[in-house]
PDB file of N, CA and C in Angstrom:
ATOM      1  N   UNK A   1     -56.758 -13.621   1.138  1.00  0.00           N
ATOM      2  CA  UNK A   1     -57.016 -13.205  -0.231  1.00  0.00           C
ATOM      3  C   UNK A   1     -57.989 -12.025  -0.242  1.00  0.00           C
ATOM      4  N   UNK A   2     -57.320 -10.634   0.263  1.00  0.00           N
ATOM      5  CA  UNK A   2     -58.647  -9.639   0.086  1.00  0.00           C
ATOM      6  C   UNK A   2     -58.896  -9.208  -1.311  1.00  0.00           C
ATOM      7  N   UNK A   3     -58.097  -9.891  -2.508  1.00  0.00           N
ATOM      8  CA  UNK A   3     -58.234  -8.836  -3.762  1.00  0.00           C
ATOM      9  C   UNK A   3     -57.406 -10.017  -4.577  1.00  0.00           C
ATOM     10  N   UNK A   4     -58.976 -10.766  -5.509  1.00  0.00           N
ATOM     11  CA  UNK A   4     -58.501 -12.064  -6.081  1.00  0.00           C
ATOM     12  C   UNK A   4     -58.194 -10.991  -7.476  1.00  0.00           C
ATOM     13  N   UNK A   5     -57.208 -11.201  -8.178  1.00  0.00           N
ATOM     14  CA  UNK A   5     -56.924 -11.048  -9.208  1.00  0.00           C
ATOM     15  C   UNK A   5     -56.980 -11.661 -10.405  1.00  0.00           C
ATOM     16  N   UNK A   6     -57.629 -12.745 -10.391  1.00  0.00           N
ATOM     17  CA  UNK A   6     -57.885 -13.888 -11.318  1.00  0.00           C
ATOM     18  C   UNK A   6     -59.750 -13.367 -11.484  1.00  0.00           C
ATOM     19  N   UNK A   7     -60.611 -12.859 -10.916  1.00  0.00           N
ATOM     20  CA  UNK A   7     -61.853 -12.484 -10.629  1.00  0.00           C
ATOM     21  C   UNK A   7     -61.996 -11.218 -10.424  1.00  0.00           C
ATOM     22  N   UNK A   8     -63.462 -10.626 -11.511  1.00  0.00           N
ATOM     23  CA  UNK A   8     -63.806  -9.443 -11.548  1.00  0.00           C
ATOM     24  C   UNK A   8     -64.499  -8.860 -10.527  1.00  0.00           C
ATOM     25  N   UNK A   9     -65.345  -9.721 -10.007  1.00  0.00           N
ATOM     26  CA  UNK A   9     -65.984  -9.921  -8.693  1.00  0.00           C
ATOM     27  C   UNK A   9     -65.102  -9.697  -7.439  1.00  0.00           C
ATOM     28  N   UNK A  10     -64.847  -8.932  -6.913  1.00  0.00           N
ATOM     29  CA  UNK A  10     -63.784  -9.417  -6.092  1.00  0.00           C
ATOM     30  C   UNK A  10     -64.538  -9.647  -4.783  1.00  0.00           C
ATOM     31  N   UNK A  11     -65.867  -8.854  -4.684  1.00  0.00           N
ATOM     32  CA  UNK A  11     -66.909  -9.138  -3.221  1.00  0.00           C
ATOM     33  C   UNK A  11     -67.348 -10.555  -3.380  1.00  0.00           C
ATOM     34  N   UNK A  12     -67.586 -11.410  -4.123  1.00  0.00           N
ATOM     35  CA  UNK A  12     -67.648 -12.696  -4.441  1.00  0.00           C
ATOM     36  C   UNK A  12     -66.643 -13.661  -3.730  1.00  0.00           C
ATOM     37  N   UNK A  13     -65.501 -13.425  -4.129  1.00  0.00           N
ATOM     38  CA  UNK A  13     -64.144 -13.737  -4.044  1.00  0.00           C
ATOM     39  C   UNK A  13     -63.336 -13.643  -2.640  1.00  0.00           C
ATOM     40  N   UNK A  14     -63.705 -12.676  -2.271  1.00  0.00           N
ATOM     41  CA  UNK A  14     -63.172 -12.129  -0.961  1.00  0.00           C
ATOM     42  C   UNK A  14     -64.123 -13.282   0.333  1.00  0.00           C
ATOM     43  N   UNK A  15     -65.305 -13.159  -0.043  1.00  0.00           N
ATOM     44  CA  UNK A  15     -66.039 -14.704   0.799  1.00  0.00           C
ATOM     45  C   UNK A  15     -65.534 -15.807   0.669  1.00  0.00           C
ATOM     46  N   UNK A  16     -65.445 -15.918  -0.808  1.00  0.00           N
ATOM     47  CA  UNK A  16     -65.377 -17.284  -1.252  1.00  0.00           C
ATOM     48  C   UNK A  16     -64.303 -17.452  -2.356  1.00  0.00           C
ATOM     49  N   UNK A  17     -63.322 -18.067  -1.563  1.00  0.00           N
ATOM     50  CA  UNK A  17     -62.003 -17.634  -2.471  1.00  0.00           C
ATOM     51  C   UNK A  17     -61.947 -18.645  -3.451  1.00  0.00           C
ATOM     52  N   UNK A  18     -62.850 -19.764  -3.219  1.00  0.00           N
ATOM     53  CA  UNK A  18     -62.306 -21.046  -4.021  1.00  0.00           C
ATOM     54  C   UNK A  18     -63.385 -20.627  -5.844  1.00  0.00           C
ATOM     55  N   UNK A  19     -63.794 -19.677  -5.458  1.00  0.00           N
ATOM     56  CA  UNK A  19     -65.142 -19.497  -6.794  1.00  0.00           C
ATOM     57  C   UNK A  19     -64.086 -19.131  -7.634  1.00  0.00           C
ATOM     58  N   UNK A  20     -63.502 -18.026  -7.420  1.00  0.00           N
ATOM     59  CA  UNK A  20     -62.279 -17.263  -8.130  1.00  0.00           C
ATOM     60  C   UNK A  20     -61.296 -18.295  -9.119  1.00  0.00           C
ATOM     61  N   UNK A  21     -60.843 -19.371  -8.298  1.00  0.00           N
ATOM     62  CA  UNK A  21     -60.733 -20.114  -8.880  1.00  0.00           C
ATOM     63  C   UNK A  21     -61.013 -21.449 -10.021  1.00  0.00           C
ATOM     64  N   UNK A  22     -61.923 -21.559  -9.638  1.00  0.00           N
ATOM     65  CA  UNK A  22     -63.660 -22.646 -10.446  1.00  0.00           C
ATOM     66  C   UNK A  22     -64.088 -21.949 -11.443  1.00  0.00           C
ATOM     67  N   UNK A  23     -64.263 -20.630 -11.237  1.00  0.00           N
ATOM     68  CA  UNK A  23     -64.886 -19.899 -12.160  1.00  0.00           C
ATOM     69  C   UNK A  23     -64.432 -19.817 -13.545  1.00  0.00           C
ATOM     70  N   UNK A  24     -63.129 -19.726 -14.113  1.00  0.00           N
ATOM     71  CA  UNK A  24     -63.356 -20.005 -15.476  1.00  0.00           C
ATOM     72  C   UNK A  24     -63.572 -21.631 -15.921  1.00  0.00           C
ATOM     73  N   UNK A  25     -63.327 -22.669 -15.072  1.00  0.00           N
ATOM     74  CA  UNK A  25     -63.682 -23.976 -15.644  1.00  0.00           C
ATOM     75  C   UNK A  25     -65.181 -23.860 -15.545  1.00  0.00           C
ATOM     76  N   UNK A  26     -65.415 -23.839 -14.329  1.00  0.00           N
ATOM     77  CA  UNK A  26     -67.497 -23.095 -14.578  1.00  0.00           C
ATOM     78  C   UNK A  26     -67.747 -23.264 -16.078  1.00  0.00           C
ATOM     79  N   UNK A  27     -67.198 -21.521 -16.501  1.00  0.00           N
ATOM     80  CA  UNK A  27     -67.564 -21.175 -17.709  1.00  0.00           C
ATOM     81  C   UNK A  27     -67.676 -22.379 -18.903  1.00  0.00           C
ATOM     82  N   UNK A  28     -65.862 -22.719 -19.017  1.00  0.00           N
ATOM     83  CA  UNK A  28     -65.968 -23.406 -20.185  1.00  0.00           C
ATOM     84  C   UNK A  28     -66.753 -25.014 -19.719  1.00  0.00           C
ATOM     85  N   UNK A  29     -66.860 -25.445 -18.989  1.00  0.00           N
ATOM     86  CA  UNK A  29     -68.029 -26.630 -18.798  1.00  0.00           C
ATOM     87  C   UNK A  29     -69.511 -25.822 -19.320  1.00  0.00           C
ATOM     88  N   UNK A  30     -69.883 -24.676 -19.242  1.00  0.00           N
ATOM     89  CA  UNK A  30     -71.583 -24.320 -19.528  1.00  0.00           C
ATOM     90  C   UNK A  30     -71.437 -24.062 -20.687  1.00  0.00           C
ATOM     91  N   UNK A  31     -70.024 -23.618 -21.560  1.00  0.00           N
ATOM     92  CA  UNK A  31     -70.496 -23.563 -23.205  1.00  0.00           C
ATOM     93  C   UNK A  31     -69.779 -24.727 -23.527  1.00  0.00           C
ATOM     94  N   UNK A  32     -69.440 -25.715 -22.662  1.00  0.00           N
ATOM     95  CA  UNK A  32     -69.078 -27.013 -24.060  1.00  0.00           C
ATOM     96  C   UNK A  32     -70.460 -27.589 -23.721  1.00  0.00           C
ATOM     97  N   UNK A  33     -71.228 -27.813 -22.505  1.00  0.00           N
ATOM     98  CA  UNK A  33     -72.559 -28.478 -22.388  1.00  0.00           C
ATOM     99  C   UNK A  33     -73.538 -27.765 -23.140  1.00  0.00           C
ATOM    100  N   UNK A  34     -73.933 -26.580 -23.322  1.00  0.00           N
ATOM    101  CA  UNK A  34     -74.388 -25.564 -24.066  1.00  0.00           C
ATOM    102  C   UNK A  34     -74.286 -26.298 -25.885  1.00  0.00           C
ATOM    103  N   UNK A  35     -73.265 -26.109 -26.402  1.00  0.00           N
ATOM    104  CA  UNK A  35     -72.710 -26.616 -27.758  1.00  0.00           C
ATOM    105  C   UNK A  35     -72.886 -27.917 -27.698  1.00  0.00           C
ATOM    106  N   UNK A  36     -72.804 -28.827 -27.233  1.00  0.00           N
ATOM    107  CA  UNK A  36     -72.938 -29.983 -26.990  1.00  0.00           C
ATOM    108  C   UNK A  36     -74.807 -30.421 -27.287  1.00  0.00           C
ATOM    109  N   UNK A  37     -75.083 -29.856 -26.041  1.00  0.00           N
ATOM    110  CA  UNK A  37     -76.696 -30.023 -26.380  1.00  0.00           C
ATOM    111  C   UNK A  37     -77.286 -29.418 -27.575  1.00  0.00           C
ATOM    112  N   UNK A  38     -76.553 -28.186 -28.136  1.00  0.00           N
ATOM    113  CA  UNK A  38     -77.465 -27.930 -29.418  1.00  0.00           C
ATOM    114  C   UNK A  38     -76.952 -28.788 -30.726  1.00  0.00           C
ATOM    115  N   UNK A  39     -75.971 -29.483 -30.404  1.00  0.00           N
ATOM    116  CA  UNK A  39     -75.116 -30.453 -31.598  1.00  0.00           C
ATOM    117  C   UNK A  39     -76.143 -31.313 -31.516  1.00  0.00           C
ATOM    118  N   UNK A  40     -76.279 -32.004 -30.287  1.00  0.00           N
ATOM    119  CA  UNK A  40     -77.191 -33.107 -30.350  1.00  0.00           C
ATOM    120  C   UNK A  40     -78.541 -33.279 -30.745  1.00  0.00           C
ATOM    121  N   UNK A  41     -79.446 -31.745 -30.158  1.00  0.00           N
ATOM    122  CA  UNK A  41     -80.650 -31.665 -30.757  1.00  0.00           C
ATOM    123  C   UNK A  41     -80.630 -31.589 -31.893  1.00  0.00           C
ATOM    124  N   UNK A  42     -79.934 -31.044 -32.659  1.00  0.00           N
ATOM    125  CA  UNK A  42     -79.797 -30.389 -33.840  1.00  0.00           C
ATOM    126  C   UNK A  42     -79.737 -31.004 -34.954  1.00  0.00           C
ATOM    127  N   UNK A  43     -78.516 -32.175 -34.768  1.00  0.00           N
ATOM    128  CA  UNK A  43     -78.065 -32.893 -35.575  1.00  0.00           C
ATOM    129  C   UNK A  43     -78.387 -34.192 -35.601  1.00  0.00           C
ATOM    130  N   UNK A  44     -78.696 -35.005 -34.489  1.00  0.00           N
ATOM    131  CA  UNK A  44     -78.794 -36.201 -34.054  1.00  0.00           C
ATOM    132  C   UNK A  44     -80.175 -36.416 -34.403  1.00  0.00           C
ATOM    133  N   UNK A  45     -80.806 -35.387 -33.913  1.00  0.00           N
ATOM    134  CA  UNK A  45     -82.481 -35.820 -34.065  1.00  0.00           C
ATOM    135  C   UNK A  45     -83.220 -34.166 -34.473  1.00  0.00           C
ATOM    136  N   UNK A  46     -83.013 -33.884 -36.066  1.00  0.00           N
ATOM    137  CA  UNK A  46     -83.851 -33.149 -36.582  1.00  0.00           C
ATOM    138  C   UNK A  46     -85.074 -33.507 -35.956  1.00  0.00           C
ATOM    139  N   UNK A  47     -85.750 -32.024 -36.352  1.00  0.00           N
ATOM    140  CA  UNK A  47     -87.029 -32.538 -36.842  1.00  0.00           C
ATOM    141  C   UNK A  47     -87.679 -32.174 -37.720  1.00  0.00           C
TER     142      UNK A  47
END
């Protein structure tokens, strides 16, 4: 895999081919935990 096409990174990618792949679930796991935690602070327990 010298040139992941799924990844902007491709010097990333080219090491480590499996990131290329992970990387958009990555993402959407850090903004549903992200949204998640500010639902909860937010809503659950004003202050």
């Amino acid at each position: 895999m010298k040139n992941c096409k799924l990844c902007r990174y491709s010097k990333v990618c080219n090491d480590l081919p499996m990131i290329c792949i992970l990387l958009p679930y990555i993402a959407i796991a850090v903004v549903v935990i992200a949204v998640s935690y500010l639902f909860i602070t937010q809503e659950l327990f004003p202050l």
